[in-house]
Each structure stands twice: as structure tokens, then as C-alpha cells.
PDB file of N, CA and C in Angstrom:
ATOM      1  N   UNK A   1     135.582   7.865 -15.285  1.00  0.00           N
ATOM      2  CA  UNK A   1     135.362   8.468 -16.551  1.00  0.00           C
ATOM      3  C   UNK A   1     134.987   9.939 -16.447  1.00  0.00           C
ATOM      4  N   UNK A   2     134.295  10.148 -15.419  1.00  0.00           N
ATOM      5  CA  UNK A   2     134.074  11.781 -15.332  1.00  0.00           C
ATOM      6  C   UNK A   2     135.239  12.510 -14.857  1.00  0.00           C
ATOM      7  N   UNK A   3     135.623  12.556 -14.369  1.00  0.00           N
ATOM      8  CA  UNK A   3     137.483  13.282 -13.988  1.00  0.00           C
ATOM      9  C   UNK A   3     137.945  13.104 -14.711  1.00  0.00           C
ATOM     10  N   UNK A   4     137.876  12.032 -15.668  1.00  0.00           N
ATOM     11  CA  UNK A   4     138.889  12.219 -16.928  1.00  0.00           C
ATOM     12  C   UNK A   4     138.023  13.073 -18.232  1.00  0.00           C
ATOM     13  N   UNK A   5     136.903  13.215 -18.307  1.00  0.00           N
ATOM     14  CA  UNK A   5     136.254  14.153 -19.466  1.00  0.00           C
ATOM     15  C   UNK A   5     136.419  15.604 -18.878  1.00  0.00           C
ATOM     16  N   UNK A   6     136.370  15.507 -17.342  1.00  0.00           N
ATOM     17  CA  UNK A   6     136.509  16.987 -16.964  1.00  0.00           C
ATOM     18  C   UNK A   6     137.652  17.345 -16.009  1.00  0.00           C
ATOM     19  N   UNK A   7     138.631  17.077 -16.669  1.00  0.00           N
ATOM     20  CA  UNK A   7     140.273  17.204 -15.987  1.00  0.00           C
ATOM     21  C   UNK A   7     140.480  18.682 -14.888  1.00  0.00           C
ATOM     22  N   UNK A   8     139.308  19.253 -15.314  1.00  0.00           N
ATOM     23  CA  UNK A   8     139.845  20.733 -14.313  1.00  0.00           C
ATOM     24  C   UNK A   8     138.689  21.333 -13.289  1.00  0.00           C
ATOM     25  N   UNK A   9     137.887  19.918 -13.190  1.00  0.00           N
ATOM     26  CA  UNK A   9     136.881  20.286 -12.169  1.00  0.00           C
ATOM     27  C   UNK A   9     136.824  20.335 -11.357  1.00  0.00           C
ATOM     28  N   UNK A  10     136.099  20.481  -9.943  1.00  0.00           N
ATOM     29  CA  UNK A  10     136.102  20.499  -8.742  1.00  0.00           C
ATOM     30  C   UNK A  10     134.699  20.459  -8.185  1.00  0.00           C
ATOM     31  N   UNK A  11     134.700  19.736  -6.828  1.00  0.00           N
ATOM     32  CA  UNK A  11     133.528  19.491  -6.047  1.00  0.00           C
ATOM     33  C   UNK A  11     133.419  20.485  -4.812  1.00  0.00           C
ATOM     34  N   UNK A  12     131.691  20.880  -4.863  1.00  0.00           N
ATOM     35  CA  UNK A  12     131.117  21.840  -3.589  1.00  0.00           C
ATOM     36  C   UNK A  12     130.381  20.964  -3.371  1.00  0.00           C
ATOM     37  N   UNK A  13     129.953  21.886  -2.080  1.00  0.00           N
ATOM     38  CA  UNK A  13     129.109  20.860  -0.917  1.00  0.00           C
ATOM     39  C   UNK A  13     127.898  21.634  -1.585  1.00  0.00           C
ATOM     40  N   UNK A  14     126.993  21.407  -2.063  1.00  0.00           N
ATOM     41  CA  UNK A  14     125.666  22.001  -2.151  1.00  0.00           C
ATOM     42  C   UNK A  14     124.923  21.855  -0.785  1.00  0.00           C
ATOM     43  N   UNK A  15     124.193  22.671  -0.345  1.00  0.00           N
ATOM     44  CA  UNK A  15     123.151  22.554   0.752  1.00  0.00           C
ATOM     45  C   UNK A  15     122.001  23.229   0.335  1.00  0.00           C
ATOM     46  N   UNK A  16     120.892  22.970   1.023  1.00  0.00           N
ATOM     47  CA  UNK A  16     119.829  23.843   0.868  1.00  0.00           C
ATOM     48  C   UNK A  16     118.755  23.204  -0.004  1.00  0.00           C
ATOM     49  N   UNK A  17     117.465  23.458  -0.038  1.00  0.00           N
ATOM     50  CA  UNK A  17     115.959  23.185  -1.224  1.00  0.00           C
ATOM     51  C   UNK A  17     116.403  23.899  -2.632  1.00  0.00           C
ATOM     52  N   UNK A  18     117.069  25.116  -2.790  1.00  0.00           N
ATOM     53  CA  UNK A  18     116.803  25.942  -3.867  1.00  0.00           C
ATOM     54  C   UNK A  18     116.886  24.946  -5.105  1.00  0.00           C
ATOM     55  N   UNK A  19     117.607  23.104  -4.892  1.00  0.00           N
ATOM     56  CA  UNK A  19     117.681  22.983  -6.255  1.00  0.00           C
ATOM     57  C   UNK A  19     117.179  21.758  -6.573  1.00  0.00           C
ATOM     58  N   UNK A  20     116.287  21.089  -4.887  1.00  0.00           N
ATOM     59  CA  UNK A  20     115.956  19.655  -4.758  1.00  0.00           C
ATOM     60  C   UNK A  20     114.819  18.782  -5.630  1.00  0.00           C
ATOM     61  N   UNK A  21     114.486  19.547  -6.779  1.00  0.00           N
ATOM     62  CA  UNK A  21     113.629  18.686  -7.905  1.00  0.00           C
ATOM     63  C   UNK A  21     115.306  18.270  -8.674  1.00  0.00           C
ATOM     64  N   UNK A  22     116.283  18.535  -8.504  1.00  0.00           N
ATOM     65  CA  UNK A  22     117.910  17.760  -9.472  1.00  0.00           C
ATOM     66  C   UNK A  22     118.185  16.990  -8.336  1.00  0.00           C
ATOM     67  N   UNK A  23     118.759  17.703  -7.243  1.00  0.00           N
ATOM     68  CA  UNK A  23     119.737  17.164  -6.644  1.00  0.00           C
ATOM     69  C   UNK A  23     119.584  17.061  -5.185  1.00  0.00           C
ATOM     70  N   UNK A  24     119.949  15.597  -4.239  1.00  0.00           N
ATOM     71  CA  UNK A  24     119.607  15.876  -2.861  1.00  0.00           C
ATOM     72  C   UNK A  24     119.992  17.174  -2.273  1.00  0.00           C
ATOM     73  N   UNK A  25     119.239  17.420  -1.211  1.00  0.00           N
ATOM     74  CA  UNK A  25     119.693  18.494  -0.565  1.00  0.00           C
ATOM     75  C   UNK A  25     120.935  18.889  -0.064  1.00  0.00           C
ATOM     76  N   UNK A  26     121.865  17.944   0.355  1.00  0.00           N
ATOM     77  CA  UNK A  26     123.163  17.911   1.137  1.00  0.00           C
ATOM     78  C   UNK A  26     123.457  17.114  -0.082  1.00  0.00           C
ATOM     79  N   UNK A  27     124.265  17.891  -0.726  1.00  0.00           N
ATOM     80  CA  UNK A  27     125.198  16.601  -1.772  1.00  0.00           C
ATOM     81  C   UNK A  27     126.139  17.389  -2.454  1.00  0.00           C
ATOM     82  N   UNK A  28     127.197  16.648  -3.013  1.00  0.00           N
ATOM     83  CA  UNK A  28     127.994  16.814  -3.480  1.00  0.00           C
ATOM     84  C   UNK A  28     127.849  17.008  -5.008  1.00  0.00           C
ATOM     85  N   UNK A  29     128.490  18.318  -5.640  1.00  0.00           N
ATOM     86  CA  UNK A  29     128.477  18.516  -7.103  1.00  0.00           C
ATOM     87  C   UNK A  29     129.786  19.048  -7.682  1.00  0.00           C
ATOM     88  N   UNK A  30     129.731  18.388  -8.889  1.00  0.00           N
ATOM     89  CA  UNK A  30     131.121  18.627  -9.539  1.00  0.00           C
ATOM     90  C   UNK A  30     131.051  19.744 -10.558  1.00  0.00           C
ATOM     91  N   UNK A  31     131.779  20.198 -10.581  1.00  0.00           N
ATOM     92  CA  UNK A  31     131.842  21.649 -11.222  1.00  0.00           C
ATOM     93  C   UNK A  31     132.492  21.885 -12.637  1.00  0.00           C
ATOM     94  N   UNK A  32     132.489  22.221 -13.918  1.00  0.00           N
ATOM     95  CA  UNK A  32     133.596  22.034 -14.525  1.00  0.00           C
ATOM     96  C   UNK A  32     133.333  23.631 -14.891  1.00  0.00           C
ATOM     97  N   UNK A  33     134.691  24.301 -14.821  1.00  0.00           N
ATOM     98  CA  UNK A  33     134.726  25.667 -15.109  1.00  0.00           C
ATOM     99  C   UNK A  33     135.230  25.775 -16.328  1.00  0.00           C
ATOM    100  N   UNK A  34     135.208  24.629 -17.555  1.00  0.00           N
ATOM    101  CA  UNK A  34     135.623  25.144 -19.154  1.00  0.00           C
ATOM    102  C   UNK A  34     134.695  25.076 -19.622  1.00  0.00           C
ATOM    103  N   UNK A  35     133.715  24.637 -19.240  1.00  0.00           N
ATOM    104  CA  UNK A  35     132.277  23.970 -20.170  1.00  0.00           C
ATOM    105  C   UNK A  35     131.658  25.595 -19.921  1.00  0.00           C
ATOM    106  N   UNK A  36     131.307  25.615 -21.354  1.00  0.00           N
ATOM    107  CA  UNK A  36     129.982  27.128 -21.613  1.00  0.00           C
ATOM    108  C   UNK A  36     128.248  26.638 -21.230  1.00  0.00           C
ATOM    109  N   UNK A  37     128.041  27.706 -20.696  1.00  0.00           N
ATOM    110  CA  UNK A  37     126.520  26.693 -19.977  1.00  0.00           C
ATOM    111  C   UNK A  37     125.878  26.719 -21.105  1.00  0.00           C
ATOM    112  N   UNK A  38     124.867  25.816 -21.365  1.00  0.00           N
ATOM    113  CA  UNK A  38     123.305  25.847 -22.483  1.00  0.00           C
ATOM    114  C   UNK A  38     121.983  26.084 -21.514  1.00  0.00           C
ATOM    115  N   UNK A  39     121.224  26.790 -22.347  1.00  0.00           N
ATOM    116  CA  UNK A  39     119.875  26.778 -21.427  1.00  0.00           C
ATOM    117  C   UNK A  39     119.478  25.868 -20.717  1.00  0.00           C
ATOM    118  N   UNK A  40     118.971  25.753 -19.561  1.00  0.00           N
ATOM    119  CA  UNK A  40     118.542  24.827 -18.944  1.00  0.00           C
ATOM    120  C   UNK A  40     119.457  24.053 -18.000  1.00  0.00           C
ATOM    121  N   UNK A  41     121.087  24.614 -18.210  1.00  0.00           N
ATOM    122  CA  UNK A  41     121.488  23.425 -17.214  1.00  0.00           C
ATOM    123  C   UNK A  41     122.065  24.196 -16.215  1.00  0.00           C
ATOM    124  N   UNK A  42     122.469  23.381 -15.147  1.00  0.00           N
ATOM    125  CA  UNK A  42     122.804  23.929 -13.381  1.00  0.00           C
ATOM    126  C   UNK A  42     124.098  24.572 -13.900  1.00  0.00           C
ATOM    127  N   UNK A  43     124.359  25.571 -13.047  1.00  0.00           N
ATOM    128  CA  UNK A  43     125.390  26.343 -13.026  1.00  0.00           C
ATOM    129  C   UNK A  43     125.827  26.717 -11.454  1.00  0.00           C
ATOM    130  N   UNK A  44     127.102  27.188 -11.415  1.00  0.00           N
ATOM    131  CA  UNK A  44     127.519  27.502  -9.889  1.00  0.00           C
ATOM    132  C   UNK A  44     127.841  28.835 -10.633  1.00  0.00           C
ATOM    133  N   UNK A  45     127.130  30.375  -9.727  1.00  0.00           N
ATOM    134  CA  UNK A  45     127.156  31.594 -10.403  1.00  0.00           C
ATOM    135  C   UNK A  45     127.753  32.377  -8.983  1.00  0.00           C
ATOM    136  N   UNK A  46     128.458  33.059  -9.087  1.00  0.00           N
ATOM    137  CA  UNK A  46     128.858  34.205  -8.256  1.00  0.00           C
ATOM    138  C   UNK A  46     127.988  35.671  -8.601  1.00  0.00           C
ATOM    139  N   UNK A  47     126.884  35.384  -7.635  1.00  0.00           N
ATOM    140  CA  UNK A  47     126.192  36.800  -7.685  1.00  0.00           C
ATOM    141  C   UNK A  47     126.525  37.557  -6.654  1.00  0.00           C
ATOM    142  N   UNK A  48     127.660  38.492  -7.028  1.00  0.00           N
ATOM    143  CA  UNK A  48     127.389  39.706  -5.697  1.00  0.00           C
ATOM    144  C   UNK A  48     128.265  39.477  -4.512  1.00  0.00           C
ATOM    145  N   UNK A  49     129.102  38.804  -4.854  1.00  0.00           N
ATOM    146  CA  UNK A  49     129.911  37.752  -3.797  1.00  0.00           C
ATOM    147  C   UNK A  49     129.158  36.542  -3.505  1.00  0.00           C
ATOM    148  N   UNK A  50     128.259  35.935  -3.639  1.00  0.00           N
ATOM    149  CA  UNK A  50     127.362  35.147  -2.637  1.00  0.00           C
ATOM    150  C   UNK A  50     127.039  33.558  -4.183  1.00  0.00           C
ATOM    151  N   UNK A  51     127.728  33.065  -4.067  1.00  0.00           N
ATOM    152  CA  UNK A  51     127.430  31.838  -4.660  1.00  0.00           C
ATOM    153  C   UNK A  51     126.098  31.203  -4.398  1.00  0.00           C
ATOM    154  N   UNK A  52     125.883  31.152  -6.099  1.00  0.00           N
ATOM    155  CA  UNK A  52     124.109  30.382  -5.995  1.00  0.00           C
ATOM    156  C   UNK A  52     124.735  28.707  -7.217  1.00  0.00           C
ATOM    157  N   UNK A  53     123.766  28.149  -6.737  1.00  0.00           N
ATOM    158  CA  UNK A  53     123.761  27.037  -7.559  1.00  0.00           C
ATOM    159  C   UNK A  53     122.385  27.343  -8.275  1.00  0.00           C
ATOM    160  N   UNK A  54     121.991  27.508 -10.135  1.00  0.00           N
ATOM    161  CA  UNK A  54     120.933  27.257 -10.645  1.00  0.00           C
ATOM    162  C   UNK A  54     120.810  27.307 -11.487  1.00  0.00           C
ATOM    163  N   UNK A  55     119.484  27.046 -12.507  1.00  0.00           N
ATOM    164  CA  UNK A  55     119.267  26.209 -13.904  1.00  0.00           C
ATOM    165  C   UNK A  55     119.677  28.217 -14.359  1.00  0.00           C
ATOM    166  N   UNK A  56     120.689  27.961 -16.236  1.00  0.00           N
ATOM    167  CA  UNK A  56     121.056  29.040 -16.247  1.00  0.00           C
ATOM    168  C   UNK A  56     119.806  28.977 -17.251  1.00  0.00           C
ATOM    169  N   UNK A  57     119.733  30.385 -17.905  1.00  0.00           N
ATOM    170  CA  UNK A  57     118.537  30.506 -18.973  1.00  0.00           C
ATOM    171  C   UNK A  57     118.916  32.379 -19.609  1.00  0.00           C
ATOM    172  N   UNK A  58     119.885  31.977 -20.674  1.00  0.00           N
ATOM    173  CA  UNK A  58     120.567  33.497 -21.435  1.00  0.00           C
ATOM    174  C   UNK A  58     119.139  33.801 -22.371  1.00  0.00           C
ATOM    175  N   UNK A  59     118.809  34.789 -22.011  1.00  0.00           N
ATOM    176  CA  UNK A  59     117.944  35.613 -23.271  1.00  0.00           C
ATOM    177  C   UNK A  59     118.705  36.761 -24.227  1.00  0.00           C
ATOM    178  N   UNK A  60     118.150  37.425 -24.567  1.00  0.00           N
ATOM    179  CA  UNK A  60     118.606  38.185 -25.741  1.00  0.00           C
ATOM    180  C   UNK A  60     119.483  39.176 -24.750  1.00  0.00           C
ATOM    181  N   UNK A  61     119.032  39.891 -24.113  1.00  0.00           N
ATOM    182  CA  UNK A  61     119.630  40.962 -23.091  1.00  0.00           C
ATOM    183  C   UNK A  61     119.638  40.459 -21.842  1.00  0.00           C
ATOM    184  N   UNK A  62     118.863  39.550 -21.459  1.00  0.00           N
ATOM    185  CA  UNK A  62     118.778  39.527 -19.422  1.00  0.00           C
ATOM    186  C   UNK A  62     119.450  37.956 -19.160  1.00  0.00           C
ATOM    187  N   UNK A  63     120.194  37.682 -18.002  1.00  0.00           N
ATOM    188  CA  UNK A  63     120.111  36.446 -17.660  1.00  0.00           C
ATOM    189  C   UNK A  63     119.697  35.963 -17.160  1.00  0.00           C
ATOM    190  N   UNK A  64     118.459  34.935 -16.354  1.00  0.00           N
ATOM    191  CA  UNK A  64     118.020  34.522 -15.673  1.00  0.00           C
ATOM    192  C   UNK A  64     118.365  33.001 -14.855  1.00  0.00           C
ATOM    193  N   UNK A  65     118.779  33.245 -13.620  1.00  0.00           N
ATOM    194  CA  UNK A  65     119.407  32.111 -12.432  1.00  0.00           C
ATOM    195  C   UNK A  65     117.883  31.646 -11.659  1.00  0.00           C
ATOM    196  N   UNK A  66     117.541  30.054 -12.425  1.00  0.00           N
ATOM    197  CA  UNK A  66     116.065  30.294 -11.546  1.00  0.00           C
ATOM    198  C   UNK A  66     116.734  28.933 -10.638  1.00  0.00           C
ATOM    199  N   UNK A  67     115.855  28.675  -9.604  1.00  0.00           N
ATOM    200  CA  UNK A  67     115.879  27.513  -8.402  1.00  0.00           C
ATOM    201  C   UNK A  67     115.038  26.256  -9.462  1.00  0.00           C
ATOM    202  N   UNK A  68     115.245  25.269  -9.296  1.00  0.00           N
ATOM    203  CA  UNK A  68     114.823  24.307  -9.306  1.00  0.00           C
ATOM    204  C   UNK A  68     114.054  23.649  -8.689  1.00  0.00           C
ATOM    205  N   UNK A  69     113.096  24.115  -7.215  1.00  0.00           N
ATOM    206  CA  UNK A  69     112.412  23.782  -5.798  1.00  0.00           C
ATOM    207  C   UNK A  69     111.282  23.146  -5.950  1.00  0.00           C
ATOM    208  N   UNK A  70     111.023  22.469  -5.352  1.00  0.00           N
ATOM    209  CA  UNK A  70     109.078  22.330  -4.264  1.00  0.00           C
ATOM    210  C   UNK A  70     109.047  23.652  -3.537  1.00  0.00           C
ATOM    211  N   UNK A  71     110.302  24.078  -3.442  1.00  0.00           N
ATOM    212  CA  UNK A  71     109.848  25.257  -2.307  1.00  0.00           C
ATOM    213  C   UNK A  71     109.822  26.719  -3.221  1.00  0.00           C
ATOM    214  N   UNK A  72     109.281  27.556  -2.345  1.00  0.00           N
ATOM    215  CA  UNK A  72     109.205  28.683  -3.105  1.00  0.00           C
ATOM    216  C   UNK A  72     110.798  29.562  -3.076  1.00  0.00           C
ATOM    217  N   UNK A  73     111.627  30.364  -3.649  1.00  0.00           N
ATOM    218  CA  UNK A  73     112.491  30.381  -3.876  1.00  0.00           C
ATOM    219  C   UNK A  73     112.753  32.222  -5.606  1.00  0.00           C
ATOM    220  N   UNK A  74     113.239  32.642  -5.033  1.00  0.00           N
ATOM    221  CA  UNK A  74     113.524  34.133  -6.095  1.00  0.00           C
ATOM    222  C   UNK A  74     114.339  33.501  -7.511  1.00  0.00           C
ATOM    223  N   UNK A  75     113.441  33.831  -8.714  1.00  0.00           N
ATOM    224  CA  UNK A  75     114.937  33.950  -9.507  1.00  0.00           C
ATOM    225  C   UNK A  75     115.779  34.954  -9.581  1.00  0.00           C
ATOM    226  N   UNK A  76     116.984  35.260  -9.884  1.00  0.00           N
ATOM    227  CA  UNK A  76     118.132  36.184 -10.073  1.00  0.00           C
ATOM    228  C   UNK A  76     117.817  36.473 -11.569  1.00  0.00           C
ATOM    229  N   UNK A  77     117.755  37.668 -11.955  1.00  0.00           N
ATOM    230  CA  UNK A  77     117.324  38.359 -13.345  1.00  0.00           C
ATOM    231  C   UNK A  77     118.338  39.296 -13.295  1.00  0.00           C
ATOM    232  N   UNK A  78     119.019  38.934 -14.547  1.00  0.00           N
ATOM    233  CA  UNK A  78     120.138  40.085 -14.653  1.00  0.00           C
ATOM    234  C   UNK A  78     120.342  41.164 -15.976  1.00  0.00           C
ATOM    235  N   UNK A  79     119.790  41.598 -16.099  1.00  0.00           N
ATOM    236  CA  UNK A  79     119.981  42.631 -17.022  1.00  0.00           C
ATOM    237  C   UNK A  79     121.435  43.625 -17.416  1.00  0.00           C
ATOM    238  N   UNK A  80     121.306  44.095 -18.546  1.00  0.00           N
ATOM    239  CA  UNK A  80     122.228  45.193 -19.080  1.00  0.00           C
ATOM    240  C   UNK A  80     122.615  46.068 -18.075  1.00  0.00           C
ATOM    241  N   UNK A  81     122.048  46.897 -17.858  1.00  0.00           N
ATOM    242  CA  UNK A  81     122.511  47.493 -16.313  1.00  0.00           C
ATOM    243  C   UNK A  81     123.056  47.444 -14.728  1.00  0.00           C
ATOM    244  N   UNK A  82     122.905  46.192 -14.923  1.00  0.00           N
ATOM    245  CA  UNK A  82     123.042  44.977 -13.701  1.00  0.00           C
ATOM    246  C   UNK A  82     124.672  44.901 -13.544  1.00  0.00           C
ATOM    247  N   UNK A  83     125.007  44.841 -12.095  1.00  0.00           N
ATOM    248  CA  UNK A  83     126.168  44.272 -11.615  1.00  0.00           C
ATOM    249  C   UNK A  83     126.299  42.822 -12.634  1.00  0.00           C
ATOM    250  N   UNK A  84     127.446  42.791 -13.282  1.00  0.00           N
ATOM    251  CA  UNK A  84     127.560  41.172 -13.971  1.00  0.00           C
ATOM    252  C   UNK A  84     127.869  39.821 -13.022  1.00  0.00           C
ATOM    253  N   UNK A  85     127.361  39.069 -13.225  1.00  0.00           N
ATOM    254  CA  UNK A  85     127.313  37.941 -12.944  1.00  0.00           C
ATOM    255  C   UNK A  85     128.257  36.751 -13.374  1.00  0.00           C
ATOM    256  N   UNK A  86     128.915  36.540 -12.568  1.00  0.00           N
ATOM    257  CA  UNK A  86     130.028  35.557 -13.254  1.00  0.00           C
ATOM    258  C   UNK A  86     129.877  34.005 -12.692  1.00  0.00           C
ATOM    259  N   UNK A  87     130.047  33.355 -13.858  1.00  0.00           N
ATOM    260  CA  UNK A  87     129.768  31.672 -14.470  1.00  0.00           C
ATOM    261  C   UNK A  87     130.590  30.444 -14.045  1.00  0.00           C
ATOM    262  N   UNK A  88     130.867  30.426 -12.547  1.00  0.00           N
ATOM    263  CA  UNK A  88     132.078  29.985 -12.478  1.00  0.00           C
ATOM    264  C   UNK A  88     131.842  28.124 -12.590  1.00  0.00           C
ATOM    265  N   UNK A  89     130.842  27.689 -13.451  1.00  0.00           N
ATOM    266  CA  UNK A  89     130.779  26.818 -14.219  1.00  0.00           C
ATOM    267  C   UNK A  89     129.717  25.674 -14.159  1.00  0.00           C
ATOM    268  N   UNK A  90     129.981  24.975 -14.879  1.00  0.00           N
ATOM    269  CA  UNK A  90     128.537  23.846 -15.085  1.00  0.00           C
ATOM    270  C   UNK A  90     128.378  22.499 -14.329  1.00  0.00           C
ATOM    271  N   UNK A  91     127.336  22.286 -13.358  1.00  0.00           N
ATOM    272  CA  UNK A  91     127.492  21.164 -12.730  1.00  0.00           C
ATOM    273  C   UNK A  91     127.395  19.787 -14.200  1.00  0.00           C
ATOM    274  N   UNK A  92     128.295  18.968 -13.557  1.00  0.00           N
ATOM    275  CA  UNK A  92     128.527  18.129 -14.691  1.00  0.00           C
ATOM    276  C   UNK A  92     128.053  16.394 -13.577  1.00  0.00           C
ATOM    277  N   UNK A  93     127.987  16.590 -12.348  1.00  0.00           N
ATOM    278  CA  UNK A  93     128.142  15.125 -11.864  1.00  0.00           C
ATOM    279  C   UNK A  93     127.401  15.582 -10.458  1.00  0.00           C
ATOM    280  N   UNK A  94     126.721  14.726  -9.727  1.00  0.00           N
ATOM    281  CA  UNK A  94     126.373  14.992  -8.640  1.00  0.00           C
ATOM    282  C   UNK A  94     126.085  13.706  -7.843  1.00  0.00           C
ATOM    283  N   UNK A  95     126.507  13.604  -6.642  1.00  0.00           N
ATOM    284  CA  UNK A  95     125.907  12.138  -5.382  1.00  0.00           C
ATOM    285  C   UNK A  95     125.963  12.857  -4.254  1.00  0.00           C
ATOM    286  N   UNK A  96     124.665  12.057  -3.659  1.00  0.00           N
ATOM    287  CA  UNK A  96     124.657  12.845  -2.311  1.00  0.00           C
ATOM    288  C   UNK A  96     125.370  12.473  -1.214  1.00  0.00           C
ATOM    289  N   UNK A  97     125.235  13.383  -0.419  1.00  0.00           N
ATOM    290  CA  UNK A  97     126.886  12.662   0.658  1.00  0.00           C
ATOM    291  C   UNK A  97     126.766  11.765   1.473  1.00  0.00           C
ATOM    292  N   UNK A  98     125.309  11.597   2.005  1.00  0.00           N
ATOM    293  CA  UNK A  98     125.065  10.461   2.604  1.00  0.00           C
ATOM    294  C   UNK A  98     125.671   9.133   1.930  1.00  0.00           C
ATOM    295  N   UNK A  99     125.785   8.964   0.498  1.00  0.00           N
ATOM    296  CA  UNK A  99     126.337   7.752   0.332  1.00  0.00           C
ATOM    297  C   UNK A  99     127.673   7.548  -0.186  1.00  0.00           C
ATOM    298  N   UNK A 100     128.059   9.199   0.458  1.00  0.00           N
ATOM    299  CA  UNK A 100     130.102   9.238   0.506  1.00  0.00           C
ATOM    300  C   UNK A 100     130.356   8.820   1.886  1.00  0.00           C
ATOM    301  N   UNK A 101     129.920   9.616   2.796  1.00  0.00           N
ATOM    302  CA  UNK A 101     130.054   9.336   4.449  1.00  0.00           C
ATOM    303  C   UNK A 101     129.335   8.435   5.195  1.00  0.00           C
TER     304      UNK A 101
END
């Protein structure tokens, strides 16, 4: 049922703490690049070349990419003046890989 609500998605390997209060650390997330994000939900963002996975949060002028952690971890604050930041879409599905492999 999820591949069929999100016909043009695709799966990354997530790694890393930055997002482990959602999602295991090593796991797999599905991506859908038509869906417009809403506050609060995971996003896969191209900052700067360097792909982040994190909760999005649009204010009036700035965007803010925060971590989700136990661990300590930077948010990405992007302002008007700021190199733009592009949305390359909303995690919609996630399992960790231990119980693919």
C-alpha cells in the first residue's frame, strides 16, 4: 500500500544518531519527492551538497532543519540571505535494515 500511495518514491540508507528518537540508526527510509513538507515532519534536504535527514520547521523568513537525537547535534537555520536549501522530499515509511538483511 505504500508504493502504491507514493508511486515516485525512493529508499536511502539513513545512518547515524542525528535522527534516533524516529528512526533506528541504520535503517532504511522512503522518500517521496511530490509530497510538500508540514512542520514537524522528516525531510531528506540537500544542504550545500551534503544531504541531511531532519524534522523540517518553515517560519515566516528562516528555515529551520533540526536533528531529532539523545545526542547533541546543530540545527541548520536558513535564512533570506542564505545559500537555499533544497527539499528533495518527505520521509513517508521507514524499517530498519536489520530486519531486511
Amino acid at each position: 500500500g505504500v508504493a502504491e500511495r507514493h508511486p515516485r518514491a525512493y529508499a536511502v540508507h539513513g545512518f547515524g544518531s542525528c535522527m534516533n528518537r524516529r528512526y533506528p540508526e541504520d535503517a532504511l527510509l522512503l522518500i517521496d519527492p511530490d509530497r510538500n513538507p508540514r512542520n514537524g515532519e522528516a525531510v531528506l534536504a540537500d544542504v550545500g551538497g551534503m544531504r541531511l535527514v531532519r524534522c523540517y520547521h518553515r517560519g515566516a523568513s528562516t528555515l529551520m532543519l533540526s536533528p531529532d537525537s539523545t545526542e547533541p547535534w546543530e540545527d541548520v537555520v536558513v535564512g533570506p540571505q542564505d545559500e537555499p536549501v533544497r527539499i528533495l522530499g518527505v520521509v513517508v515509511w521507514y524499517q530498519s535494515l536489520r530486519d531486511v538483511c
